[in-house]
Protein backbone atom coordinates (compact mmCIF):
# COMPACT_ATOMS: atom_id res chain seq x y z
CA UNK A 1 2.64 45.89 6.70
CA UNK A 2 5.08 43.49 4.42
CA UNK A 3 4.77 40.75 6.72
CA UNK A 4 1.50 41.06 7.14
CA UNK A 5 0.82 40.87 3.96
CA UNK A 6 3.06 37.89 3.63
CA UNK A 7 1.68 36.08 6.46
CA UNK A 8 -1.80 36.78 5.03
CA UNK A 9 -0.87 35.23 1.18
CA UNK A 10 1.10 31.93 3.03
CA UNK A 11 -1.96 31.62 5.36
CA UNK A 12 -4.22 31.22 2.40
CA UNK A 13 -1.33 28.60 1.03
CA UNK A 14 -1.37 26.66 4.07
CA UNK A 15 -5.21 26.61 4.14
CA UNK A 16 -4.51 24.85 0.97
CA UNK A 17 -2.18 22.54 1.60
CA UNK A 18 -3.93 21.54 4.54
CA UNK A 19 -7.14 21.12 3.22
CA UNK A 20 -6.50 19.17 0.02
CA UNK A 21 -4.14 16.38 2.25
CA UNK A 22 -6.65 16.32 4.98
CA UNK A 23 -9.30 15.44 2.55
CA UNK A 24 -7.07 12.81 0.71
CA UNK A 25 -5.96 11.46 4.41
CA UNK A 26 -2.51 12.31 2.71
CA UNK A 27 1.10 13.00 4.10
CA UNK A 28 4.21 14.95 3.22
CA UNK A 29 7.60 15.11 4.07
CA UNK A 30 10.33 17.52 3.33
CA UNK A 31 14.27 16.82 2.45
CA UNK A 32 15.99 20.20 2.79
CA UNK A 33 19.58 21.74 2.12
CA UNK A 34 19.51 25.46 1.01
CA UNK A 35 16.06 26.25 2.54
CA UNK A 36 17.82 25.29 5.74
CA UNK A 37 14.16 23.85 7.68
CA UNK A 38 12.04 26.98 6.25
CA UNK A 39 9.54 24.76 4.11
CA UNK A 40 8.89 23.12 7.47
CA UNK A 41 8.54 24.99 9.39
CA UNK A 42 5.89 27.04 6.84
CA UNK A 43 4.34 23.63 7.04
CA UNK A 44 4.07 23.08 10.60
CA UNK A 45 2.37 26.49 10.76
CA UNK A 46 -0.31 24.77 9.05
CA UNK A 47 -3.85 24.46 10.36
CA UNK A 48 -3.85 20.59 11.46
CA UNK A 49 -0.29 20.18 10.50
CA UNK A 50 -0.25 17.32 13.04
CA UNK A 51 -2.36 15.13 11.01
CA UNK A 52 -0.50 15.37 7.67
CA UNK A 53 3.15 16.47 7.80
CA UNK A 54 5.29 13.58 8.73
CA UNK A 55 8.74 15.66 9.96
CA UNK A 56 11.86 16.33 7.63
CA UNK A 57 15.48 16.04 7.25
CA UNK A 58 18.00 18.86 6.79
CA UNK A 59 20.79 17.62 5.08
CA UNK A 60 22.96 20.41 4.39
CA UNK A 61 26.28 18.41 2.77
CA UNK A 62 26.55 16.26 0.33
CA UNK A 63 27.54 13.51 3.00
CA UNK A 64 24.46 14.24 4.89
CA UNK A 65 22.39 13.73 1.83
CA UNK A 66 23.96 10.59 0.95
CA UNK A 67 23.54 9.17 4.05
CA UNK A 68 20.25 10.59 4.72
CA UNK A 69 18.09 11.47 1.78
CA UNK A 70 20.34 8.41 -0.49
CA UNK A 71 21.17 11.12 -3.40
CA UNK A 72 23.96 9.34 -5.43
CA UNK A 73 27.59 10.34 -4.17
CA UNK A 74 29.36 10.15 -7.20
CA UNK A 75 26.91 12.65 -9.58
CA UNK A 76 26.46 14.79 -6.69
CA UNK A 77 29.99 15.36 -6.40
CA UNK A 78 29.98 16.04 -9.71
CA UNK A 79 27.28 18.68 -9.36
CA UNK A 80 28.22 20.18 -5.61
CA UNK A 81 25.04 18.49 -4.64
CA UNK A 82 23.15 20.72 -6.76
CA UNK A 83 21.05 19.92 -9.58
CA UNK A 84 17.48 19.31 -10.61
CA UNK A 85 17.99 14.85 -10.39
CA UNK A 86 19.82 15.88 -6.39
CA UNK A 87 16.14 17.38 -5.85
CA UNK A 88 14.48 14.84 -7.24
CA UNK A 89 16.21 12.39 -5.26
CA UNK A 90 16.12 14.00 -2.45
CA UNK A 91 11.71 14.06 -2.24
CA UNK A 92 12.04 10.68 -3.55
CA UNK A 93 14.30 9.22 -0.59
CA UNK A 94 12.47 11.84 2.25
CA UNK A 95 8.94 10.60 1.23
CA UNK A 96 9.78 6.78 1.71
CA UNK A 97 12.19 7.81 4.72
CA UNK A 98 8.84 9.16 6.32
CA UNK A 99 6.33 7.15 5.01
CA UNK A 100 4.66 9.79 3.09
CA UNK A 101 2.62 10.33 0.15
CA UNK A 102 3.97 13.67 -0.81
CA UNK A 103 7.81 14.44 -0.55
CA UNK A 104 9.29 17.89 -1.19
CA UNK A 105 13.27 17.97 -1.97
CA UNK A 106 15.26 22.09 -2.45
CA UNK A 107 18.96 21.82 -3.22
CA UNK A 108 20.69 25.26 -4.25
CA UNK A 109 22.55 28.22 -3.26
CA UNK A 110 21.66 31.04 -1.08
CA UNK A 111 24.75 33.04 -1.50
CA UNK A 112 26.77 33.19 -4.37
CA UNK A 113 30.15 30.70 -4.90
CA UNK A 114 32.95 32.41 -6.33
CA UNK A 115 35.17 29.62 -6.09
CA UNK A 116 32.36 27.55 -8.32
CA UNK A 117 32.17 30.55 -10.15
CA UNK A 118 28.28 30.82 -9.01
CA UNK A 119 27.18 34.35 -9.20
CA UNK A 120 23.46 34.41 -8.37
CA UNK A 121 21.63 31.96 -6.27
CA UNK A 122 18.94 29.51 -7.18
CA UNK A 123 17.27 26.34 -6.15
CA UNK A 124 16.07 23.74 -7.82
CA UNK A 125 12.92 21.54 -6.06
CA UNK A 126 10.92 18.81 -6.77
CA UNK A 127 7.49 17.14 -5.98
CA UNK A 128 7.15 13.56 -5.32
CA UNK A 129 3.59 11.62 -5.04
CA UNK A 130 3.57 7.76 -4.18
CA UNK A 131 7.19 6.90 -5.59
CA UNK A 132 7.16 9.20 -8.55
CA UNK A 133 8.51 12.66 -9.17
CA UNK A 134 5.61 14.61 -10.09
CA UNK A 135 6.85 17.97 -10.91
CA UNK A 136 10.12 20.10 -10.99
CA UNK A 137 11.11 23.38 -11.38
CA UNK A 138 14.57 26.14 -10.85
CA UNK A 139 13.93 29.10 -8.82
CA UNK A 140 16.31 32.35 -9.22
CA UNK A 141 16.40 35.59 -7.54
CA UNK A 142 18.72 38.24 -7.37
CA UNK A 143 17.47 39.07 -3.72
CA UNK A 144 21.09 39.92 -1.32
CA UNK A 145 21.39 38.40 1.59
CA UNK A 146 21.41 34.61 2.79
CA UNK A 147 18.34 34.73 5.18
CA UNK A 148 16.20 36.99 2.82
CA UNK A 149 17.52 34.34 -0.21
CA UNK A 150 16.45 31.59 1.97
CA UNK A 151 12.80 32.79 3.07
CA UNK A 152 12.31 33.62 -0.49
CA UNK A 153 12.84 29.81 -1.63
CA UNK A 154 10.86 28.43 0.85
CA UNK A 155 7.75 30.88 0.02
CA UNK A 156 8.09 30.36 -3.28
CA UNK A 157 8.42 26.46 -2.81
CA UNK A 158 5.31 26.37 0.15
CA UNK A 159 3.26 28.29 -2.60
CA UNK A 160 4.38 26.16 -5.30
CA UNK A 161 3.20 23.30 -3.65
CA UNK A 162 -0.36 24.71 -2.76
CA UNK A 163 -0.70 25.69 -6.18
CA UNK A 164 -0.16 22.33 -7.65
CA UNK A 165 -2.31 20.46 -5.02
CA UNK A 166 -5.24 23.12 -6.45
């Protein structure tokens, strides 16, 4: 009944998403690390997803985002890749790496880091319409568990999305 449920509530999202970038004969792209490809593959679930969401990059390292998704090395050291400006960058750089109108960036931990003494996990994303960031925000849960953590960012981040297209 859960997933149900679930499926339901992100079917309604999608119908969202969909709808408003169909209208607007818009496009998004997605630059990924913690959710691991979950935000697009939500998207691709998508009624139409063919005719508005360009593809994605996984970039899972901070070499990979460099090279990739063009987050600054040297502050992203600094940060383990992680930060609200690494999010930021990262929809910036995916949405011009795609030609897009929309690009969605998620940096952040599903698991927690001892050794960076990070105890709970988080993500930070960002929005980014025609060259600008448009809207960021820090997600935290205390959910166990790296795939539950993981499916729990990119629901949160697919439904974030839909609710600031409506």
């Amino acid at each position: 009944m859960r997933f149900v449920l679930r499926f339901i509530m992100k079917k309604k999202e999608l119908q969202i998403i969909s709808e408003y970038l169909l209208k607007r004969k818009e496009t998004v792209a997605i630059g990924e690390s913690v959710t691991a490809g979950l935000v697009m593959n939500h998207l691709s679930l998508a009624e139409n997803a063919i005719s508005f969401f360009q593809g994605g990059v996984t970039a899972y390292n901070l070499g990979q985002k460099t090279r990739h998704l063009g987050v600054e090395p040297i502050y992203a050291d600094q940060v383990n890749s992680v930060s609200e400006r690494v999010a930021q960058q990262m929809a910036l750089e995916v949405s011009k790496l795609f030609c897009s109108h929309w690009g969605i960036g998620v940096t952040g931990y599903a698991a927690p880091v001892p050794a960076l003494n990070i105890k709970s996990c988080f993500a930070f994303y960002a929005f980014a319409y025609k060259g600008d960031v448009v809207s960021t925000a820090c997600i935290n849960t205390k959910l166990k568990g790296q795939r539950n953590v993981q499916e729990y960012f990119a629901r949160k981040i697919t439904s974030a999305f839909a609710v600031y297209l409506s």
